[in-house]
N, C-alpha and C. Protein backbone atom coordinates (compact mmCIF):
# COMPACT_ATOMS: atom_id res chain seq x y z
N UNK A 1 7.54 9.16 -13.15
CA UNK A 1 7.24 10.34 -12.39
C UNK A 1 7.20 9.96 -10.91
N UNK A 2 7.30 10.78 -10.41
CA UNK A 2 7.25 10.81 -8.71
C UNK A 2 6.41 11.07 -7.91
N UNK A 3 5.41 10.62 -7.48
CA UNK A 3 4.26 11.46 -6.73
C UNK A 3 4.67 12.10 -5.32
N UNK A 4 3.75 13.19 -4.72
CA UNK A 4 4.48 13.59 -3.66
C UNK A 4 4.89 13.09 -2.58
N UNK A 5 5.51 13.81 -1.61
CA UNK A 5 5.56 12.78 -0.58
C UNK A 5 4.21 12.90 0.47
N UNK A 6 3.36 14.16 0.23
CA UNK A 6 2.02 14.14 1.21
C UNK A 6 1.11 13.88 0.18
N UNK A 7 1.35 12.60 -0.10
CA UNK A 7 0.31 11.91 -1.00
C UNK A 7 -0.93 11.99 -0.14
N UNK A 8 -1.71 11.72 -0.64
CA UNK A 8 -2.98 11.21 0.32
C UNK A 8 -3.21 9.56 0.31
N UNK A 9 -2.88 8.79 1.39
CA UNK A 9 -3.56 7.54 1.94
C UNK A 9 -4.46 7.49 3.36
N UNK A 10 -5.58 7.04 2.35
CA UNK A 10 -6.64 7.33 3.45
C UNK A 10 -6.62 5.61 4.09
N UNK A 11 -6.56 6.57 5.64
CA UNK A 11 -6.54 5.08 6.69
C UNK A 11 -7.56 4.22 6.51
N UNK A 12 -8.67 4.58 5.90
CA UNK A 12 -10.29 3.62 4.97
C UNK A 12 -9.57 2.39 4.22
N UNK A 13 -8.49 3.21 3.10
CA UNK A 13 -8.13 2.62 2.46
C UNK A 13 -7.05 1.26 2.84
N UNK A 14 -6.51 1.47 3.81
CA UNK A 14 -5.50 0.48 4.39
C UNK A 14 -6.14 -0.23 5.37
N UNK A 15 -7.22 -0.27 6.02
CA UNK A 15 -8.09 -0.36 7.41
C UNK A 15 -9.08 -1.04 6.69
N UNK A 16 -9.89 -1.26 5.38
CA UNK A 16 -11.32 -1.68 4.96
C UNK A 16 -11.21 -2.57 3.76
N UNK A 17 -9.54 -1.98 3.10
CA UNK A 17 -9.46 -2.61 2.01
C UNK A 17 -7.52 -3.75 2.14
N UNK A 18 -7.04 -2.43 2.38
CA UNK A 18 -5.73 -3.50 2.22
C UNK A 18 -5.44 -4.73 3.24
N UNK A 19 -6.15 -4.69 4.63
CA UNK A 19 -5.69 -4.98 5.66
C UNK A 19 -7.29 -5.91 5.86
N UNK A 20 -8.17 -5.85 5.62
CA UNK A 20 -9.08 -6.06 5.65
C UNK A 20 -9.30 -7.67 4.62
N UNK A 21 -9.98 -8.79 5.29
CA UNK A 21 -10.17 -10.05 4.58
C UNK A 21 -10.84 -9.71 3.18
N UNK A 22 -11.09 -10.31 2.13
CA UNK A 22 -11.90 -9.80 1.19
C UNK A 22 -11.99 -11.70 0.19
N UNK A 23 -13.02 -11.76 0.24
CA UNK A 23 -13.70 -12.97 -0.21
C UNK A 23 -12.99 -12.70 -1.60
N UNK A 24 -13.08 -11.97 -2.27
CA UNK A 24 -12.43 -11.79 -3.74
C UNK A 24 -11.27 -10.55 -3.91
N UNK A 25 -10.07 -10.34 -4.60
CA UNK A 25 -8.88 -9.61 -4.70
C UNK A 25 -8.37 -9.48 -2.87
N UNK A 26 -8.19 -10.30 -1.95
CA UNK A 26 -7.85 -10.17 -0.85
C UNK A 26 -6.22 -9.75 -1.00
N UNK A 27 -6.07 -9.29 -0.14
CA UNK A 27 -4.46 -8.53 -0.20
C UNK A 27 -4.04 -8.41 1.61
N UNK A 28 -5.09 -9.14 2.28
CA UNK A 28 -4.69 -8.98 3.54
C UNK A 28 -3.61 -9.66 3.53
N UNK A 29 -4.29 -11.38 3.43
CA UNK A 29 -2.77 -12.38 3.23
C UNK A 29 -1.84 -12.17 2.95
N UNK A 30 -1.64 -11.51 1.91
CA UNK A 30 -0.22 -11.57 1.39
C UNK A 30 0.56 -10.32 2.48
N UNK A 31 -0.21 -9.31 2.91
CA UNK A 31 0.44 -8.29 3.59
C UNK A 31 0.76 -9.03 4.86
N UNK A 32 0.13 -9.87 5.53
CA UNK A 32 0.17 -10.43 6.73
C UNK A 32 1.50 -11.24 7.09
N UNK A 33 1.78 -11.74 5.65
CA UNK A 33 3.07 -12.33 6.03
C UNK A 33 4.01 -11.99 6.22
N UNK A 34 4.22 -10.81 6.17
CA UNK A 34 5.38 -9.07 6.81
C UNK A 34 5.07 -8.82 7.69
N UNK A 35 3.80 -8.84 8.68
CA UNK A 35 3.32 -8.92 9.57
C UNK A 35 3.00 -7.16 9.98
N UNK A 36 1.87 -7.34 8.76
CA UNK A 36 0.86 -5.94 8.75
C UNK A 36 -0.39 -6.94 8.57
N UNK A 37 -1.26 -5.93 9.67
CA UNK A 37 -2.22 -5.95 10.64
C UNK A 37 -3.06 -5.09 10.73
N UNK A 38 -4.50 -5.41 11.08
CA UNK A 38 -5.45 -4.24 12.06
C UNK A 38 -4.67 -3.28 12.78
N UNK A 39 -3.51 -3.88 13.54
CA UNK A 39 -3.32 -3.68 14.77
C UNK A 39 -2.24 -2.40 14.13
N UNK A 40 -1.64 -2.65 13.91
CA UNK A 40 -0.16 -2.41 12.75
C UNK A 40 -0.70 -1.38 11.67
N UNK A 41 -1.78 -0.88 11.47
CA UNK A 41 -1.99 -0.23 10.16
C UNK A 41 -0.90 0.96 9.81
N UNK A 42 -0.81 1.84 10.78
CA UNK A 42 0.16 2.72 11.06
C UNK A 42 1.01 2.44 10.17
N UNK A 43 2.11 1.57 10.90
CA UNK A 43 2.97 0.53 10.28
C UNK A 43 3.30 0.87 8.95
N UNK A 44 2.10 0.11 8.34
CA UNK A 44 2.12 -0.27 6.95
C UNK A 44 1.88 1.59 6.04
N UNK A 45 1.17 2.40 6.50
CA UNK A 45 1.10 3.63 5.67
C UNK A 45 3.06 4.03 6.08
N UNK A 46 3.41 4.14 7.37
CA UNK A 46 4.78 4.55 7.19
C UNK A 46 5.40 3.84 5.85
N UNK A 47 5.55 2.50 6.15
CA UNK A 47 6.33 2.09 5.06
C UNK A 47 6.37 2.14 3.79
N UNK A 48 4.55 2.44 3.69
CA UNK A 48 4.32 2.86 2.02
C UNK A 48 4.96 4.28 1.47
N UNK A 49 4.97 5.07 2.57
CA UNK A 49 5.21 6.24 2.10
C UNK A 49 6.68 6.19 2.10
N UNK A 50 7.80 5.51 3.31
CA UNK A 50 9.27 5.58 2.88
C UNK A 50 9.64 4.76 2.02
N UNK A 51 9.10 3.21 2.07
CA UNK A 51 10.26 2.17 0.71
C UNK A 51 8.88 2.67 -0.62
N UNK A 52 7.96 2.89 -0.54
CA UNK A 52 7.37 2.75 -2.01
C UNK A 52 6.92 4.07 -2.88
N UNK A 53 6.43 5.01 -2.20
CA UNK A 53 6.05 6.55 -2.66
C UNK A 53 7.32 7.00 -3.07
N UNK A 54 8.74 6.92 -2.65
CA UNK A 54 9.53 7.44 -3.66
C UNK A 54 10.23 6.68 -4.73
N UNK A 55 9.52 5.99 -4.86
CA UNK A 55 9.76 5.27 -6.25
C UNK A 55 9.00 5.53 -7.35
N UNK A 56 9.07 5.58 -9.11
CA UNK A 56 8.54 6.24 -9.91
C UNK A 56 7.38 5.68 -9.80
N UNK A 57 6.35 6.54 -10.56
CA UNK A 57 4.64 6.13 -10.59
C UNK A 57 4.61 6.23 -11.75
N UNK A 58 3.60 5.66 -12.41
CA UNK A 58 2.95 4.72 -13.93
C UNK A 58 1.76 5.17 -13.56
N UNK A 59 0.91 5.89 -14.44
CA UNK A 59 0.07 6.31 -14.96
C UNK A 59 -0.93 4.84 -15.30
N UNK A 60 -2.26 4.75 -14.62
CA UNK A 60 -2.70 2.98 -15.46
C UNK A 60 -3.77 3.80 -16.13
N UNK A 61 -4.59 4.59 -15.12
CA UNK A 61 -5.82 4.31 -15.51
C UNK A 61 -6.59 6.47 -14.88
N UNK A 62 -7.32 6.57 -15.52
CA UNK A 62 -8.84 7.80 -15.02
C UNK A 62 -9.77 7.62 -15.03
N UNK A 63 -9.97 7.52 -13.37
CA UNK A 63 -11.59 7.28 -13.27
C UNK A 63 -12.24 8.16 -12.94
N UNK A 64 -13.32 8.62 -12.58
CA UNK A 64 -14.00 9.78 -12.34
C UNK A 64 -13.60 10.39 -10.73
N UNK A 65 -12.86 9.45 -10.01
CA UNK A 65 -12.36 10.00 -8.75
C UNK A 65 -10.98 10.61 -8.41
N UNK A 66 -10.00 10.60 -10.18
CA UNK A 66 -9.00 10.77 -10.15
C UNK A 66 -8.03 9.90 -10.80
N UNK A 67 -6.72 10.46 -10.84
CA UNK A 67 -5.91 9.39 -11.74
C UNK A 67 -5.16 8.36 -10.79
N UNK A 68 -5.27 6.68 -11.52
CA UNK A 68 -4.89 5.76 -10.56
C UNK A 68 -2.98 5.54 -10.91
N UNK A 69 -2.22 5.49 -10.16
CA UNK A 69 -0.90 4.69 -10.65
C UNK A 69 -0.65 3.66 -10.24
N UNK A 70 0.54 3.00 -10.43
CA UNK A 70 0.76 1.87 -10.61
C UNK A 70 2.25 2.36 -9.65
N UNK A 71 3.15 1.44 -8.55
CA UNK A 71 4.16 1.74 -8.34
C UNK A 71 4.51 0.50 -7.73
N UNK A 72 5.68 0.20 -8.58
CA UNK A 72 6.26 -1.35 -8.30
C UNK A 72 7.87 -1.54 -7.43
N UNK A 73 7.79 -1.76 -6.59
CA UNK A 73 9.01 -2.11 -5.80
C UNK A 73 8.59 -3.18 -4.40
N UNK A 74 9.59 -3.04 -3.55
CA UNK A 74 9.92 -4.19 -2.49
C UNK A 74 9.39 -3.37 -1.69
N UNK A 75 8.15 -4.23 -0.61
CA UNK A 75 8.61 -3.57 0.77
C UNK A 75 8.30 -4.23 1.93
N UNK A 76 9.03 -3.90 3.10
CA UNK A 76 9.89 -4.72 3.91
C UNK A 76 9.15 -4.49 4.97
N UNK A 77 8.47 -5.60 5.46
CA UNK A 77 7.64 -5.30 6.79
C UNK A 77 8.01 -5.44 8.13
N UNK A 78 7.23 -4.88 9.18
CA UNK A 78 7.97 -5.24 10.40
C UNK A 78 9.02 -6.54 11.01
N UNK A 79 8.38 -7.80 10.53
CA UNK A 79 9.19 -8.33 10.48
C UNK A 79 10.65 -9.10 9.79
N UNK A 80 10.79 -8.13 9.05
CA UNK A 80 11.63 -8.21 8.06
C UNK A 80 11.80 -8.91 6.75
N UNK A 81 10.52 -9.72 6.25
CA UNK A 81 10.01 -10.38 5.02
C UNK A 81 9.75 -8.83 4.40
N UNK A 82 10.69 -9.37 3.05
CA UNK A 82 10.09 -8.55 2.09
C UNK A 82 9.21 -8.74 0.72
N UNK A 83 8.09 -8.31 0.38
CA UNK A 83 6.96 -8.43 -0.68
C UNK A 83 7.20 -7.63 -1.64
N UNK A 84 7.15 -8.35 -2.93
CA UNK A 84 7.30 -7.87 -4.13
C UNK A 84 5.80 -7.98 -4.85
């Protein structure tokens, strides 16, 4: 399935969690090496929404805040490294 394209990504979410150090499940690192940033957050929601939101979504999980998916592809950061 396809989710929309005015998904909702909340800048919390890319700003506190994706981009953000985290002693345990950190995901800054690995984003950093595409060279997404504090600085860059912007950045990184554009790109989620053009290389990865139109790609199909997987159903994982319902939690009481809503249903979570799963969406697996490449994407290509400012500096042109791409993360799988």
């Amino acid at each position: 399935m396809k989710l929309p394209n005015d998904s909702i990504i909340a800048e919390a979410k890319i700003t506190q969690y994706l981009l953000k150090f985290l002693v345990e499940d950190d995901k800054s690192l690995f984003l950093a090496r595409a060279n997404y940033t504090q600085d860059n957050w912007q950045q990184l929601e554009q790109d989620l929404r053009e290389q990865i939101l139109p790609l199909d979504a997987t159903p994982t999980e319902q939690t009481r805040y809503g249903n979570k998916y799963e969406i697996r592809g490449t994407l290509t950061g400012p500096n042109g490294i791409s993360l799988e």
